[in-house]
Protein backbone atom coordinates (compact mmCIF):
# COMPACT_ATOMS: atom_id res chain seq x y z
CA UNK A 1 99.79 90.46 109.35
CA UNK A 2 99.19 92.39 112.49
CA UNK A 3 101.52 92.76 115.53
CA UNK A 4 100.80 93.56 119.06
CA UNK A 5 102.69 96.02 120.91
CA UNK A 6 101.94 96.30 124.65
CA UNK A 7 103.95 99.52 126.63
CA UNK A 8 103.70 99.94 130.27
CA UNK A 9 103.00 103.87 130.57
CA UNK A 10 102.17 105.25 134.57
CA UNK A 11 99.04 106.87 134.86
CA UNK A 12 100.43 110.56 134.24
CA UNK A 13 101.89 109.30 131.15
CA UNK A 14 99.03 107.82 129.92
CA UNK A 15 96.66 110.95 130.89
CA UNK A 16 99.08 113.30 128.43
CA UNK A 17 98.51 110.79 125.87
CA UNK A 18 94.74 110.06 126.03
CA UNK A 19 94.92 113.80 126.00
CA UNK A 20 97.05 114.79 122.96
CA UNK A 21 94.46 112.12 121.14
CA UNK A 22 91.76 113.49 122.28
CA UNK A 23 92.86 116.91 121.01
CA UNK A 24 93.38 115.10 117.44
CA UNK A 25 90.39 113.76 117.25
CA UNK A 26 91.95 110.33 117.15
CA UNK A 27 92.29 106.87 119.88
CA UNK A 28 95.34 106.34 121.59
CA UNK A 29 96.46 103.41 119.78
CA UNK A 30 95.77 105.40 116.20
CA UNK A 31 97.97 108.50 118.12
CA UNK A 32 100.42 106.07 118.98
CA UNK A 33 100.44 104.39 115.43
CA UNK A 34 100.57 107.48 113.84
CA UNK A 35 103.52 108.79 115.86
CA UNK A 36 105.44 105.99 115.57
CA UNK A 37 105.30 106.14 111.63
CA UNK A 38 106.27 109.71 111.92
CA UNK A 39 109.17 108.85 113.96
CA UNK A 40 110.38 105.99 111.49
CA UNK A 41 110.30 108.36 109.08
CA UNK A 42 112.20 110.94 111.25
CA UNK A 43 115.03 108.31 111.79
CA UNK A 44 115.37 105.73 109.01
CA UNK A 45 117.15 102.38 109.01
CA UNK A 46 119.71 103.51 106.20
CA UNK A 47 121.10 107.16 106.14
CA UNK A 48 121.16 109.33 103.20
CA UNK A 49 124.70 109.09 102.73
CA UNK A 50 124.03 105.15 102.39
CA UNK A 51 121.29 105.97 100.02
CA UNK A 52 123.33 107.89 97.39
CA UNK A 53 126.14 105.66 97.40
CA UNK A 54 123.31 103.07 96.36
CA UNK A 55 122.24 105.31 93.64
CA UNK A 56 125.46 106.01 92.52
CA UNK A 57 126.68 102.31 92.52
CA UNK A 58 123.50 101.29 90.26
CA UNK A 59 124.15 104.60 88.11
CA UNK A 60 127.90 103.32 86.91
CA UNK A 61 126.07 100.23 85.19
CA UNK A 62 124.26 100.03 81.55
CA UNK A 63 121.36 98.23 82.20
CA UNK A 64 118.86 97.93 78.93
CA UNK A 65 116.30 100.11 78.20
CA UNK A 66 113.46 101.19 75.68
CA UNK A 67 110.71 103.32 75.98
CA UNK A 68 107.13 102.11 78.23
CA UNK A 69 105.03 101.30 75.51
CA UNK A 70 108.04 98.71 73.60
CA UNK A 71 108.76 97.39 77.59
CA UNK A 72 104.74 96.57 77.94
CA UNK A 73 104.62 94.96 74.51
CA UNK A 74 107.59 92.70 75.38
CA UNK A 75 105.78 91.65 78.90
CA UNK A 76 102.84 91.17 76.93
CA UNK A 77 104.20 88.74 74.77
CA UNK A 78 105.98 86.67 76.72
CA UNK A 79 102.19 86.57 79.10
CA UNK A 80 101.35 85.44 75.41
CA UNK A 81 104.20 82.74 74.40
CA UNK A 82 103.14 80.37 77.70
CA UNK A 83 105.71 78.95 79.92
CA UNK A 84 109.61 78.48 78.39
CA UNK A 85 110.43 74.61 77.70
């Protein structure tokens, strides 16, 4: 689902910005969009530090494993087996 976002720019504002779209080919809103997503990705909502102590935490545990092809085979037959009773 979509979201509206309205900003309140004065008219100087908004000149520099019609005009750095223009330049990129590109409508304000789609400059705006785009720099926005660069900017999320410029400042996440988790640090790094944060992220490797995830890692790390999931890391100390032995979860089960087997190779792709024996994982899809299992999947497949339980698609197979219908509904547990």
């Amino acid at each position: 689902m979509s979201k509206r976002l309205q900003v309140v720019l004065d008219d100087d504002e908004m000149k520099a910005i019609a005009a750095l779209a223009k330049r990129r080919k590109m409508t304000v809103s789609g400059w705006v969009r785009a720099t926005l997503r660069e900017a999320r990705t410029r400042h996440p909502l988790i640090s790094g530090d944060r992220k490797i102590q995830v890692v790390r935490a999931a890391a100390r545990h032995a979860f089960p494993t087997a190779d792709m092809d024996r994982l899809l085979a299992e999947i497949e037959s339980g698609y197979r087996s219908g509904p547990e009773t």
